[in-house]
Protein backbone atom coordinates (compact mmCIF):
# COMPACT_ATOMS: atom_id res chain seq x y z
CA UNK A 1 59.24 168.92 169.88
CA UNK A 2 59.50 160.61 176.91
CA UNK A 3 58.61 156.40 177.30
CA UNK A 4 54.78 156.63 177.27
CA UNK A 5 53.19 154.20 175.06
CA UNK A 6 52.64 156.44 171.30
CA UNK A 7 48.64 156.73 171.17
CA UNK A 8 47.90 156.17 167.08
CA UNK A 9 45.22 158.84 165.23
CA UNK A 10 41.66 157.32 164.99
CA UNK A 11 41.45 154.16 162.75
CA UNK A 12 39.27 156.09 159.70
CA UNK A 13 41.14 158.63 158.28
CA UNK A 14 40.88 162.01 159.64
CA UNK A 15 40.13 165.13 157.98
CA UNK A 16 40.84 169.38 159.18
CA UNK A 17 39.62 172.81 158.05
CA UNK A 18 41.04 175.47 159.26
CA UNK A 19 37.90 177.56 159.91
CA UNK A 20 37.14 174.72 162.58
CA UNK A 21 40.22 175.77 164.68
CA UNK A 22 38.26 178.33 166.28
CA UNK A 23 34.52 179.33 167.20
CA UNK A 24 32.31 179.73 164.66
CA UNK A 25 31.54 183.61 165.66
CA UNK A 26 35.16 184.10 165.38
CA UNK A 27 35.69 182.40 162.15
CA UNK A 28 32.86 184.62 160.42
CA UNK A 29 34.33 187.81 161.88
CA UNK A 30 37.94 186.39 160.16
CA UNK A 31 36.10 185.78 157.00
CA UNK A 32 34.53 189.09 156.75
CA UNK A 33 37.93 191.16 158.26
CA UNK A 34 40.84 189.37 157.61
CA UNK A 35 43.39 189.83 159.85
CA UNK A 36 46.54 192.34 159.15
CA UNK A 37 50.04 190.86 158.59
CA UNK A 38 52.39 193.93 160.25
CA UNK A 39 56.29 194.46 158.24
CA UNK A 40 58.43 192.62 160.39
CA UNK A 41 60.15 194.89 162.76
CA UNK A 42 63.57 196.48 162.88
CA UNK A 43 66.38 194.73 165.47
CA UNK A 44 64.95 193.39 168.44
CA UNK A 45 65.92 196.73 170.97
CA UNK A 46 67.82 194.22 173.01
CA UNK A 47 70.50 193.29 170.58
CA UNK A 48 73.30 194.49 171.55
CA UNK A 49 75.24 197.13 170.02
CA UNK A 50 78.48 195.06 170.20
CA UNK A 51 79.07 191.09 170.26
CA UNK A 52 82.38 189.49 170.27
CA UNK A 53 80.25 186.14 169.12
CA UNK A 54 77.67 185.96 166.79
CA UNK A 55 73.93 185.68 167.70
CA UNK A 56 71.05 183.27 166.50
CA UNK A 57 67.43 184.64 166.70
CA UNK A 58 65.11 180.97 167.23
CA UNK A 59 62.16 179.96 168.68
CA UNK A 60 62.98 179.06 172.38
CA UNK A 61 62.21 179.96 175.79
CA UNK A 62 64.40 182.33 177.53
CA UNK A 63 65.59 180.14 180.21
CA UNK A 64 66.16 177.09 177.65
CA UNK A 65 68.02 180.01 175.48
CA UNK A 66 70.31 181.03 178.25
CA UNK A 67 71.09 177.64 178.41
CA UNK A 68 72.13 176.99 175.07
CA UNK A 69 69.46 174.28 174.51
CA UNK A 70 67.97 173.37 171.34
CA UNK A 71 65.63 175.13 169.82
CA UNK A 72 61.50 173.79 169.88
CA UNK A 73 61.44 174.84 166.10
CA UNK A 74 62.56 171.98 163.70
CA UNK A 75 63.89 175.02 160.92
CA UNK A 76 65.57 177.09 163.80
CA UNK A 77 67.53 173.84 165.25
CA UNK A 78 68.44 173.24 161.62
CA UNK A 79 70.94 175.61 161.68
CA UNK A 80 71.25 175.93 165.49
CA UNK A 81 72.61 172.36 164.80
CA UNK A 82 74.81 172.93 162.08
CA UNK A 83 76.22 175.94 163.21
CA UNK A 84 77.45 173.85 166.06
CA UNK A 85 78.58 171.34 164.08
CA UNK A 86 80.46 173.51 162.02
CA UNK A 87 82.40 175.42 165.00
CA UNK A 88 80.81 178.47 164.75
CA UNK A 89 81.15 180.37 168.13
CA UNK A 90 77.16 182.15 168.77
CA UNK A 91 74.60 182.35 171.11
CA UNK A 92 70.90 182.31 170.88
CA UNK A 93 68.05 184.74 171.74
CA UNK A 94 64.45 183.76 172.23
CA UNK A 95 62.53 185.73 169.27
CA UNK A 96 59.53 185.41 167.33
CA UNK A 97 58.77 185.78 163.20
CA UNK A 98 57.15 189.31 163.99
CA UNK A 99 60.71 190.24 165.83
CA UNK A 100 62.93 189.60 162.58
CA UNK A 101 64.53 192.50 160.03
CA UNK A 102 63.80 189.13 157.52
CA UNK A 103 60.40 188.33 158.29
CA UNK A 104 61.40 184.43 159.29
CA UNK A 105 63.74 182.61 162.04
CA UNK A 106 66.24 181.87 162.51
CA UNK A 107 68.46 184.95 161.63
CA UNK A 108 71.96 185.62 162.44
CA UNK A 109 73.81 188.68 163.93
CA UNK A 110 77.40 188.47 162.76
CA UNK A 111 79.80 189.39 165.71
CA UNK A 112 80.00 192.95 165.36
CA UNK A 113 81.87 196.45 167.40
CA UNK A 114 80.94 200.03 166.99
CA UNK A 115 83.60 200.34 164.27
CA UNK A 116 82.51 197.72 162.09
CA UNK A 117 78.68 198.73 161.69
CA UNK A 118 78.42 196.97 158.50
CA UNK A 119 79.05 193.24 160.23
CA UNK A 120 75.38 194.15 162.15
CA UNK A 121 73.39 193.34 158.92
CA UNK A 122 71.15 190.42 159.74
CA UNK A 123 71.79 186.76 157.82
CA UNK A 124 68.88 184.81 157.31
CA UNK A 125 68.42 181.02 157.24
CA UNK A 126 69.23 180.81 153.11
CA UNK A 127 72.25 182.40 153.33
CA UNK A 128 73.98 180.67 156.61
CA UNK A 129 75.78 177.95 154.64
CA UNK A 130 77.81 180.12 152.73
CA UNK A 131 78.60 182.00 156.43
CA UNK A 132 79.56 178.55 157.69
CA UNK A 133 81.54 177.97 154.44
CA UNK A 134 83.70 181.36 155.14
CA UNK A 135 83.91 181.35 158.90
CA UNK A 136 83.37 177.71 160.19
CA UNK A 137 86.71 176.26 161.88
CA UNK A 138 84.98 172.19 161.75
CA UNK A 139 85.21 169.99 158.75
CA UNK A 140 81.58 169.71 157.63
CA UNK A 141 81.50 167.17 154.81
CA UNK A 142 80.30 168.77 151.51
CA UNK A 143 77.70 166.36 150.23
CA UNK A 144 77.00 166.03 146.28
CA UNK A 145 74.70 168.88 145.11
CA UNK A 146 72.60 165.86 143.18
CA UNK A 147 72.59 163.02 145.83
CA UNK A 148 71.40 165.35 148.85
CA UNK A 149 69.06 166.61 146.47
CA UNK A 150 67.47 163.48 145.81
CA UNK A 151 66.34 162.57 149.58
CA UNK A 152 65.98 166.20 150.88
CA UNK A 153 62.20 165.65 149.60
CA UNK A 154 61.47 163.47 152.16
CA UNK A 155 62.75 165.46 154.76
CA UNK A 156 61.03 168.89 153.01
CA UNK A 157 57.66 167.23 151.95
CA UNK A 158 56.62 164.14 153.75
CA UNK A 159 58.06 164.54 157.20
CA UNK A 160 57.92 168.37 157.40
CA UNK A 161 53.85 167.76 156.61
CA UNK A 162 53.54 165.31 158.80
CA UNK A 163 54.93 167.24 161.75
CA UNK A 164 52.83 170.29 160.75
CA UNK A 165 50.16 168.19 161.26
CA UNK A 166 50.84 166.47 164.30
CA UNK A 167 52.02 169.50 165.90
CA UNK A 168 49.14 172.55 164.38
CA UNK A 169 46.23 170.13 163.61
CA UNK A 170 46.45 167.05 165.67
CA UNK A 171 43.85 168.02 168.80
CA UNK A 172 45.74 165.39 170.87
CA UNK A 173 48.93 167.35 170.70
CA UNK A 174 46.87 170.90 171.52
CA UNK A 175 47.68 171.34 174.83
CA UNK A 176 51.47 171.46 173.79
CA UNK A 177 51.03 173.93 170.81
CA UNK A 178 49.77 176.50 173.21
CA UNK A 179 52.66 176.00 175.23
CA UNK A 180 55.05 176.78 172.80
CA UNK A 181 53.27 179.40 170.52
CA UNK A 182 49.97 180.82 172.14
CA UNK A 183 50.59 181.22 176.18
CA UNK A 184 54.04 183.05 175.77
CA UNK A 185 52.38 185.26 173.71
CA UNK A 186 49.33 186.35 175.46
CA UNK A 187 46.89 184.90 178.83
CA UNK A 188 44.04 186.36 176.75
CA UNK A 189 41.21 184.23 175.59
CA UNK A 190 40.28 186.31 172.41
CA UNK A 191 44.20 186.83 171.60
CA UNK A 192 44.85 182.76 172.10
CA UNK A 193 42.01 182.11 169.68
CA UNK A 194 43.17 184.70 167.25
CA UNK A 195 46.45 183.29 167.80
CA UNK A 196 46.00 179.38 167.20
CA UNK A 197 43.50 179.99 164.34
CA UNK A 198 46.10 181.63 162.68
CA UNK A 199 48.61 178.87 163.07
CA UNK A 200 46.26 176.29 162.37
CA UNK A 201 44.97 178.05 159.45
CA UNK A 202 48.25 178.62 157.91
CA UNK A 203 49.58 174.78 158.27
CA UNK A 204 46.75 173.76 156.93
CA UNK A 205 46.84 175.81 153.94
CA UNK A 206 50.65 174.72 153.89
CA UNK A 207 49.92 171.14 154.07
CA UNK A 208 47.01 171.42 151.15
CA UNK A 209 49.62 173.29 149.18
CA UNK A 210 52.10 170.77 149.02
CA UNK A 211 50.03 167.44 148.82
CA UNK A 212 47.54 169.04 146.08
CA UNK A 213 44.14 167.91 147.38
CA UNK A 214 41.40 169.33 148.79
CA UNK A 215 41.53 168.22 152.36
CA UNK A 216 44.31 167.07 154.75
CA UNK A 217 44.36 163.04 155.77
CA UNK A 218 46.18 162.43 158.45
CA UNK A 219 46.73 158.74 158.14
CA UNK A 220 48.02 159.33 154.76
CA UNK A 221 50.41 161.95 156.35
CA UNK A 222 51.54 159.62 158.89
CA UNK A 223 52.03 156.79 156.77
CA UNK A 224 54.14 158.77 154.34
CA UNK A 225 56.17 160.53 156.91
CA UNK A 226 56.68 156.76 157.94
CA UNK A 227 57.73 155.53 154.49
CA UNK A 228 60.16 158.90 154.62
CA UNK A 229 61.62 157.71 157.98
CA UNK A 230 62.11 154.18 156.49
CA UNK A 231 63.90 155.03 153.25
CA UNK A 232 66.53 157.53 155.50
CA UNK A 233 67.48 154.54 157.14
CA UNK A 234 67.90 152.39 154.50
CA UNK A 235 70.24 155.12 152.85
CA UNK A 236 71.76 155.67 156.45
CA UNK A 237 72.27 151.84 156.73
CA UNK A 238 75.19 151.40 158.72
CA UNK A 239 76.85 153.99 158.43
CA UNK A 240 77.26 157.09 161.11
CA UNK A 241 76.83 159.84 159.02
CA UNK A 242 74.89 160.10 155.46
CA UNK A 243 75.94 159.23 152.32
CA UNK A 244 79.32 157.83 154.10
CA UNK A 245 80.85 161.14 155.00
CA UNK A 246 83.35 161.45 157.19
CA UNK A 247 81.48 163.77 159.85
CA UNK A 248 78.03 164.95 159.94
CA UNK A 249 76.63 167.63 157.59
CA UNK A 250 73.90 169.45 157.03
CA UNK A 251 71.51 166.68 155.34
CA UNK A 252 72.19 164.74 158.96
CA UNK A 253 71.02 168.34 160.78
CA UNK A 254 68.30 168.30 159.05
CA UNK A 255 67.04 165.08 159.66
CA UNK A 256 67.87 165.66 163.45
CA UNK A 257 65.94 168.79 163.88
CA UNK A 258 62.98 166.89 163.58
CA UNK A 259 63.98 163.36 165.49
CA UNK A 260 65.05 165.35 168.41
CA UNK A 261 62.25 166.84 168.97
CA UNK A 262 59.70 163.58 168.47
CA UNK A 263 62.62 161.39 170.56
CA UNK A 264 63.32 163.77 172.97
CA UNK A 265 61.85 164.44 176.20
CA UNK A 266 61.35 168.31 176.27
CA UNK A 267 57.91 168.52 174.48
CA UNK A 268 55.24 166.03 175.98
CA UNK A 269 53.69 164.96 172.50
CA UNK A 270 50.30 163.35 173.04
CA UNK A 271 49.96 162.08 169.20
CA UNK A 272 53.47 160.15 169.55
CA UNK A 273 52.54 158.49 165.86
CA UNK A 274 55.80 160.41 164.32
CA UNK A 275 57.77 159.66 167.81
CA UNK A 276 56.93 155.66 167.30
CA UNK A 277 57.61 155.78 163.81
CA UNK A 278 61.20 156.60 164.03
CA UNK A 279 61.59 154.60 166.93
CA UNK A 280 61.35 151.53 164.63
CA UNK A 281 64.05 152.40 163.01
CA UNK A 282 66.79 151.91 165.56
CA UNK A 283 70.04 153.15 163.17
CA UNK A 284 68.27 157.02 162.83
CA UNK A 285 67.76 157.01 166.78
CA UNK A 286 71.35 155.87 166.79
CA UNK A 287 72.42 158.73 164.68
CA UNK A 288 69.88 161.41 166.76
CA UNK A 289 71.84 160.64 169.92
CA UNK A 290 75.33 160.73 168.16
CA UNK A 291 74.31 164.63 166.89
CA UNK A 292 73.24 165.38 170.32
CA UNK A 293 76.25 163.94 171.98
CA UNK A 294 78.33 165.99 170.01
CA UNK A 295 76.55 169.45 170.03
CA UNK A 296 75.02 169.18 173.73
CA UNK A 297 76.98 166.37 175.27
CA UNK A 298 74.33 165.22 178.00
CA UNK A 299 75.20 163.78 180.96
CA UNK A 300 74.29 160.31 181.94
């Protein structure tokens, strides 16, 4: 999810309940009717019934997706990133949870024709690295089952909370959660507050889930996430890829899916605490713009 000065969270440590996401009238009338999860719907009725590439359902905008840009969703430009790396030919389609046969994005069409009906059924995020490992064409270094394992944490725990903070919680950095996930879905004011209470409510309740206590500190977030950020780099040390591979994989993805987006300047972050902490660590912006050099190649 720019060279503005990061503004830091308050100096005390800061505390969130869901239920205070929204109006209190609103938050009673949650409590007393809780609100309907739908089954995620069959195949968007755009897909097409044929595809000579393959086709990555992610969070994006349309234009940015008809662009091939990266994705504003640190899980979808996971494999958006990889995927690329790995010399998969696809496209992407701007899509939504509610959208997918799996329930989740990303998912992936396979390239498909009328005669091969069976190459339509839809891969979802767990399963595209053993697509990659049948039809990639790239060398994608294969990284040690037990020493990718033993930093994925950080990436899985203290960064991903930290973002879901910064990005669902963080009031500074409201303005640019409605642009991504509440104004493309409706200009209503009751639907917007349904909308971002449900987000809020559900990354706090993610957050709480993973830390194990009974309310969600932000500076304790941030300073983790920064601790996270500082151990990648000492592990990254020199070197241009992770653990000393050869080419980038999908630990260095990973990690890239979520400096991107706090480095980058297509989402105008307000709480830039995550976007200065990475910045002090010069080698992991170093490897951010080698990934996006390779998969975007910018100009300039």
């Amino acid at each position: 999810m720019s060279s503005e000065t990061p503004r830091a969270p308050n100096a005390r440590p800061n505390t969130t309940s869901g239920w205070l996401a929204i109006p209190a009238p609103l938050a009673r009338l949650f409590k007393r009717f809780p609100l309907l999860t739908y089954p995620p719907n069959e195949l968007p009725a755009r897909s097409p019934s044929a595809r000579d590439v393959a086709t990555l359902y992610v969070f994006i905008s349309d234009r940015d997706a008809l662009n091939g840009l990266p994705s504003f969703n640190p899980s979808c430009l996971k494999w958006q990133t990889f995927l690329k790396l790995s010399g998969i030919d696809f496209r992407i389609v701007s899509s939504n949870n509610h959208a997918s046969p799996t329930g989740a994005l990303p998912f992936l069409l396979p390239p498909s024709s009328p005669n091969t009906p069976s190459a339509r059924t839809p891969i979802p995020s767990n399963k595209l690295e053993d697509y990659v490992a049948l039809h990639g064409t790239s060398n994608v270094s294969a990284i040690p089952g037990f020493k990718q394992e033993t930093y994925e944490s950080l990436l899985s725990f203290q960064i991903r909370n930290a973002w879901l903070y910064a990005l669902y919680l963080s009031r500074p950095n409201s303005d640019l959660l409605a642009q991504l996930y509440i104004t493309p879905v409706s200009a209503s004011q009751i639907v917007s507050a349904t909308v971002l209470y449900q987000l809020r409510h559900a990354a706090e309740a993610e957050i709480l889930k993973s830390i194990g206590t009974p309310v969600v500190n932000s500076t304790m977030l941030y300073k983790g996430a920064e601790e996270a950020f500082g151990a990648l780099s000492s592990v990254l040390g020199s070197q241009d890829w992770f653990f000393e591979s050869p080419s980038p994989g999908l630990f260095d993805a990973t990690l890239f899916s979520y400096t991107h987006l706090l480095l980058g300047d297509s989402l105008a972050w307000q709480d830039r605490t995550l976007a200065d902490s990475v910045k002090g660590y010069p080698n992991l912006v170093r490897h951010r713009d080698r990934i996006l050099q390779i998969c975007w190649n910018p100009k300039g």
